[in-house]
C-alpha atoms as a PDB file:
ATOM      1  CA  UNK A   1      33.378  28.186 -31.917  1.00  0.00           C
ATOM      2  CA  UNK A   2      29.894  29.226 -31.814  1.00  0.00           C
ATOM      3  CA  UNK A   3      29.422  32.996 -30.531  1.00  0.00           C
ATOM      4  CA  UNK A   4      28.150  33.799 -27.163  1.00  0.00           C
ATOM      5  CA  UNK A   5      24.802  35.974 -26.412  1.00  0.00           C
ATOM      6  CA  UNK A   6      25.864  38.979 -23.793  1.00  0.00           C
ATOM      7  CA  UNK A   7      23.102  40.753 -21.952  1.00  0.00           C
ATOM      8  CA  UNK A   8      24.142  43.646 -19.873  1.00  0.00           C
ATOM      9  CA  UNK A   9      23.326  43.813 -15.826  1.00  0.00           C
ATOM     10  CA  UNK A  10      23.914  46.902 -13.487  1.00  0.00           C
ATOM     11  CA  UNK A  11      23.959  45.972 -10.088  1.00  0.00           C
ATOM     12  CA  UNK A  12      21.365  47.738  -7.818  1.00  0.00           C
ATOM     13  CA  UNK A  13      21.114  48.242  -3.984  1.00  0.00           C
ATOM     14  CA  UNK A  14      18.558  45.505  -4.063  1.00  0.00           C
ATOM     15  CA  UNK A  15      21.288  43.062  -5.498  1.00  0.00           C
ATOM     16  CA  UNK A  16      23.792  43.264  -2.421  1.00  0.00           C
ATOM     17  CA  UNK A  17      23.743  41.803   1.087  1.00  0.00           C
ATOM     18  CA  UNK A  18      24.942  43.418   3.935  1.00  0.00           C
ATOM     19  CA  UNK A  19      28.489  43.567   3.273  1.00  0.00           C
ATOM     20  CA  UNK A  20      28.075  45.581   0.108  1.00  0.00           C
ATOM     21  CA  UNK A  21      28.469  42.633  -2.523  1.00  0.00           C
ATOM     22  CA  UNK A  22      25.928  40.949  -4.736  1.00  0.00           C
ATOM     23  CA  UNK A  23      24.099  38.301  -3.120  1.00  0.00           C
ATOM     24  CA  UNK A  24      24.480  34.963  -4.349  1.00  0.00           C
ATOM     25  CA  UNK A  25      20.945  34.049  -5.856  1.00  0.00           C
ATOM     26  CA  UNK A  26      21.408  37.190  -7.508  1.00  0.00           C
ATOM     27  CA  UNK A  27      23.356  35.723 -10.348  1.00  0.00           C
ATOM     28  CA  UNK A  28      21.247  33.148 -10.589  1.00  0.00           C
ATOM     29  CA  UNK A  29      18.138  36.193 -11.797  1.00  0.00           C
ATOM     30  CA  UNK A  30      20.858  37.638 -13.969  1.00  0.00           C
ATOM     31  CA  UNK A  31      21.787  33.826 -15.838  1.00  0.00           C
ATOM     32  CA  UNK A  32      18.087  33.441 -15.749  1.00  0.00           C
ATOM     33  CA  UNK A  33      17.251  37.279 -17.617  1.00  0.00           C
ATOM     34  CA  UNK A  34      20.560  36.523 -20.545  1.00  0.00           C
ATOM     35  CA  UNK A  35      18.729  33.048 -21.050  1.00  0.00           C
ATOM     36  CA  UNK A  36      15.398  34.628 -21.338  1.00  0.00           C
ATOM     37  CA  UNK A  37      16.620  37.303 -24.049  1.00  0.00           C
ATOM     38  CA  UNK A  38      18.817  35.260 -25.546  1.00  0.00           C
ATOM     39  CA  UNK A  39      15.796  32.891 -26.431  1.00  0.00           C
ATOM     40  CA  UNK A  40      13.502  36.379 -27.365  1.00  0.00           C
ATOM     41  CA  UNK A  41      17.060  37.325 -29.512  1.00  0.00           C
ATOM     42  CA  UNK A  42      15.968  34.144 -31.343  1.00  0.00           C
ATOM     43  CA  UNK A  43      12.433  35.631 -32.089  1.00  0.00           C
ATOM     44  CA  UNK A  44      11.354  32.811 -29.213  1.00  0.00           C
ATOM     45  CA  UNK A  45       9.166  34.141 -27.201  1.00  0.00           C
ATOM     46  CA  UNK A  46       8.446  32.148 -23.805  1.00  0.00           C
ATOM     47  CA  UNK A  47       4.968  33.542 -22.936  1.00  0.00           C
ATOM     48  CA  UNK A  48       3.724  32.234 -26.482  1.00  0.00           C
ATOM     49  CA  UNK A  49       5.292  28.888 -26.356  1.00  0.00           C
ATOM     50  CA  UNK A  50       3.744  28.581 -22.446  1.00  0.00           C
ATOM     51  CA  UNK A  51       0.110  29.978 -23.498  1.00  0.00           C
ATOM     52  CA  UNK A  52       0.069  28.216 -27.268  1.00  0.00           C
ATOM     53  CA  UNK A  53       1.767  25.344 -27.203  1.00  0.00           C
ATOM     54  CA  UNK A  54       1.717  24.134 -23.665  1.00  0.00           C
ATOM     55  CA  UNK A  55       5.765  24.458 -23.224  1.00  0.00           C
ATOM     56  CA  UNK A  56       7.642  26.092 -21.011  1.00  0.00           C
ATOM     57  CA  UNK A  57      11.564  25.404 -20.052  1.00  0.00           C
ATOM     58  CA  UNK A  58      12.514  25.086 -16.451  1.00  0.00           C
ATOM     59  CA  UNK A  59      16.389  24.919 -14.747  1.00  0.00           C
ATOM     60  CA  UNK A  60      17.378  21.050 -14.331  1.00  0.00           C
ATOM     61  CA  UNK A  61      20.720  21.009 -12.656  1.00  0.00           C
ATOM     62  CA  UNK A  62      23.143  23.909 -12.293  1.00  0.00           C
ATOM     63  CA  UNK A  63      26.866  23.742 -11.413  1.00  0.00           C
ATOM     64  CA  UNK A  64      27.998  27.193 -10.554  1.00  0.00           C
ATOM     65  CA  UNK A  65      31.357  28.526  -9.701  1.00  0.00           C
ATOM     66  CA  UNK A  66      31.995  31.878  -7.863  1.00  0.00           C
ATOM     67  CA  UNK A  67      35.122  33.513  -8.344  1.00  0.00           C
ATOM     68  CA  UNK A  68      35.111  37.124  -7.558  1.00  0.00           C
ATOM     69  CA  UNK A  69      32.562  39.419  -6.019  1.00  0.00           C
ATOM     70  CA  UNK A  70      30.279  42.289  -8.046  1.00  0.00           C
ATOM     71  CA  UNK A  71      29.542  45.239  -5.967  1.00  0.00           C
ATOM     72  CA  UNK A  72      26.935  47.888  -6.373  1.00  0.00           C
ATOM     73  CA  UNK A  73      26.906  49.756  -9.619  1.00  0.00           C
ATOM     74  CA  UNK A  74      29.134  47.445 -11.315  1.00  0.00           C
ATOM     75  CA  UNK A  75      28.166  46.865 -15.101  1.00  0.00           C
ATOM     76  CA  UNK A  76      28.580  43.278 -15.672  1.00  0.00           C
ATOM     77  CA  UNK A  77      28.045  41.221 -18.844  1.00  0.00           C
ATOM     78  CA  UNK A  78      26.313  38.361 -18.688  1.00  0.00           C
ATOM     79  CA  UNK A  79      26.722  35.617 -21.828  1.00  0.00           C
ATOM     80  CA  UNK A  80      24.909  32.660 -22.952  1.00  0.00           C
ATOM     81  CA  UNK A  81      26.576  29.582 -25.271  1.00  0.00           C
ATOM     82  CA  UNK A  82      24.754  26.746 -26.403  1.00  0.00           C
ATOM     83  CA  UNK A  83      26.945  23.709 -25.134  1.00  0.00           C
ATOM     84  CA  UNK A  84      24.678  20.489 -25.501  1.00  0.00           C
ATOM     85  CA  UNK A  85      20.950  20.307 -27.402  1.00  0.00           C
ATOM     86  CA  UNK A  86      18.971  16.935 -26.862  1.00  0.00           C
ATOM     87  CA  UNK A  87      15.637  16.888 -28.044  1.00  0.00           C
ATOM     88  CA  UNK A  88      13.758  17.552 -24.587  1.00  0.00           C
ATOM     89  CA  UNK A  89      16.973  19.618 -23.230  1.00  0.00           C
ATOM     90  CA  UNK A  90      19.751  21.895 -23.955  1.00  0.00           C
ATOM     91  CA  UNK A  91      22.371  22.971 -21.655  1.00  0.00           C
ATOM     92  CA  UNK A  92      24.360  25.947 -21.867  1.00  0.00           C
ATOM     93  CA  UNK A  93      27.643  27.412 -20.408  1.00  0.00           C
ATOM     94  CA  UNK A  94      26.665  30.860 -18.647  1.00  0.00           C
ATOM     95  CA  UNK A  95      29.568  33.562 -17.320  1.00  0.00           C
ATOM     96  CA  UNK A  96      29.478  36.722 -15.559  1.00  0.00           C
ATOM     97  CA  UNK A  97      32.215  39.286 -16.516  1.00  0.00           C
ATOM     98  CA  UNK A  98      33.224  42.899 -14.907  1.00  0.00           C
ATOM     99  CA  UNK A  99      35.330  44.541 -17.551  1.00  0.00           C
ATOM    100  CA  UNK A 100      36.726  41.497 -19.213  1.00  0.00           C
ATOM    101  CA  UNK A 101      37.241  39.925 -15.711  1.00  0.00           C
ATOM    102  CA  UNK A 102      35.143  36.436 -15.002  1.00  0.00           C
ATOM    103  CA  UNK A 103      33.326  36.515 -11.913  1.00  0.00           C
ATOM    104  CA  UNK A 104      30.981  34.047 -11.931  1.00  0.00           C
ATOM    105  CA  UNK A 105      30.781  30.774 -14.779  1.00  0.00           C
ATOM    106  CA  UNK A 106      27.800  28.430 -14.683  1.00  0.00           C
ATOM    107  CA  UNK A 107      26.496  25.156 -16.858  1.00  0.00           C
ATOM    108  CA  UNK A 108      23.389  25.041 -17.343  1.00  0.00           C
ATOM    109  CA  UNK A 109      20.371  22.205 -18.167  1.00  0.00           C
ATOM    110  CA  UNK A 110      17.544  23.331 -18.963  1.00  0.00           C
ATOM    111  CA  UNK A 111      13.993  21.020 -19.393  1.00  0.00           C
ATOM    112  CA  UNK A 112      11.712  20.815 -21.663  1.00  0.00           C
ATOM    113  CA  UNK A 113       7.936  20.367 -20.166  1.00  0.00           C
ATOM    114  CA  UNK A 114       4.399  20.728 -20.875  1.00  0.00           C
ATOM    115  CA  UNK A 115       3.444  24.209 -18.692  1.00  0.00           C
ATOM    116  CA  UNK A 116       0.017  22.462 -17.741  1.00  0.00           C
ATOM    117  CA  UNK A 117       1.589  19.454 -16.022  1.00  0.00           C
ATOM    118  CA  UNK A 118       5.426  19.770 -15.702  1.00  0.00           C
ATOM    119  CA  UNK A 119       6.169  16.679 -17.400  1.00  0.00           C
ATOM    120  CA  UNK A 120       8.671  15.925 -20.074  1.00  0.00           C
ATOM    121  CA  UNK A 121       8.091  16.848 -23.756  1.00  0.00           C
ATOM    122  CA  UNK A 122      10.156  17.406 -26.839  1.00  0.00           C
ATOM    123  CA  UNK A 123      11.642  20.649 -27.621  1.00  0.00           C
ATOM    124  CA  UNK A 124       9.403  22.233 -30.683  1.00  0.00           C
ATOM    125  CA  UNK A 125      11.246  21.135 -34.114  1.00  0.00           C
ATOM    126  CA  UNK A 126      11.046  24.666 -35.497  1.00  0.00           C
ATOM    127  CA  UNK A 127      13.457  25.492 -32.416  1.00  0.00           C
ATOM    128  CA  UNK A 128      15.409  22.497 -32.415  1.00  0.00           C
ATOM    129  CA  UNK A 129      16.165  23.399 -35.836  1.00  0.00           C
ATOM    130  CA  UNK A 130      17.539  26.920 -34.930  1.00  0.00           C
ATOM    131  CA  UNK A 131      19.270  26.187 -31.771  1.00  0.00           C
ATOM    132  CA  UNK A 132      21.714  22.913 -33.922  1.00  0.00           C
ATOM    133  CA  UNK A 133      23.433  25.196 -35.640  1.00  0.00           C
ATOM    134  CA  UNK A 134      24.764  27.531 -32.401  1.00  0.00           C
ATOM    135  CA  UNK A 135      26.587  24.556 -30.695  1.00  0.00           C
ATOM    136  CA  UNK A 136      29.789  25.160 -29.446  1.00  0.00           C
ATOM    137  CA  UNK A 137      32.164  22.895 -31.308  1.00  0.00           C
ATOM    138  CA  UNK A 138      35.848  21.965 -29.464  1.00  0.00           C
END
């Protein structure tokens, strides 16, 4: 099985509502931060690809489950697994943890599209090639 990416999150007054837990679109910016350096862990850098080559990658569908709360100051990891790769999209399987414990699990599809007009394009080979060999096998 292919290895995961884990980013590490603290949660911040800013990341609660008002009963003292983390707000749900909140784990949606800390999915969306792990993707983001898991792609610049893979020397892909997504201001380049958007200003050189016209490509940026935007969410497609999400399905998201939420199974236990994070509260302020909690240290959470956040991971990132390649699932599927197609050659204009890639989804991947996303989970929140608390010390070992899974609080939130997402799948992912992500887009590939030209940043001038939003419209479909091919993933760039050079990727395509690096992101084949980190699919998760069963």
């Amino acid at each position: 099985m292919a290895e995961a990416f884990h980013w590490p999150a603290r949660v911040y007054w800013e990341d609660t509502d008002a009963g003292g837990v983390v707000y749900h679109a909140r784990y949606l910016a800390f999915m969306e931060r792990a993707r983001s350096e898991w792609m610049r862990a893979l020397g892909w850098d997504q201001g380049v690809l958007r200003d050189r080559d016209d490509q940026v990658f935007v969410v497609r569908a999400m399905d998201i489950d939420f199974r236990a709360p994070a509260r302020l100051d909690d240290q959470l990891q956040v991971s990132v697994r390649l699932l599927e790769c197609r050659g204009a999209s890639f989804s991947v399987g996303q989970r929140i943890e608390r010390d070992g414990n899974l609080l939130v699990e997402a799948r992912v599809r992500i887009a590939a599209v030209r940043a001038s007009d939003f419209r479909p394009r091919p993933i760039p080979a050079a990727l395509l090639t690096e992101l084949k060999p980190l699919l998760e096998t069963p």
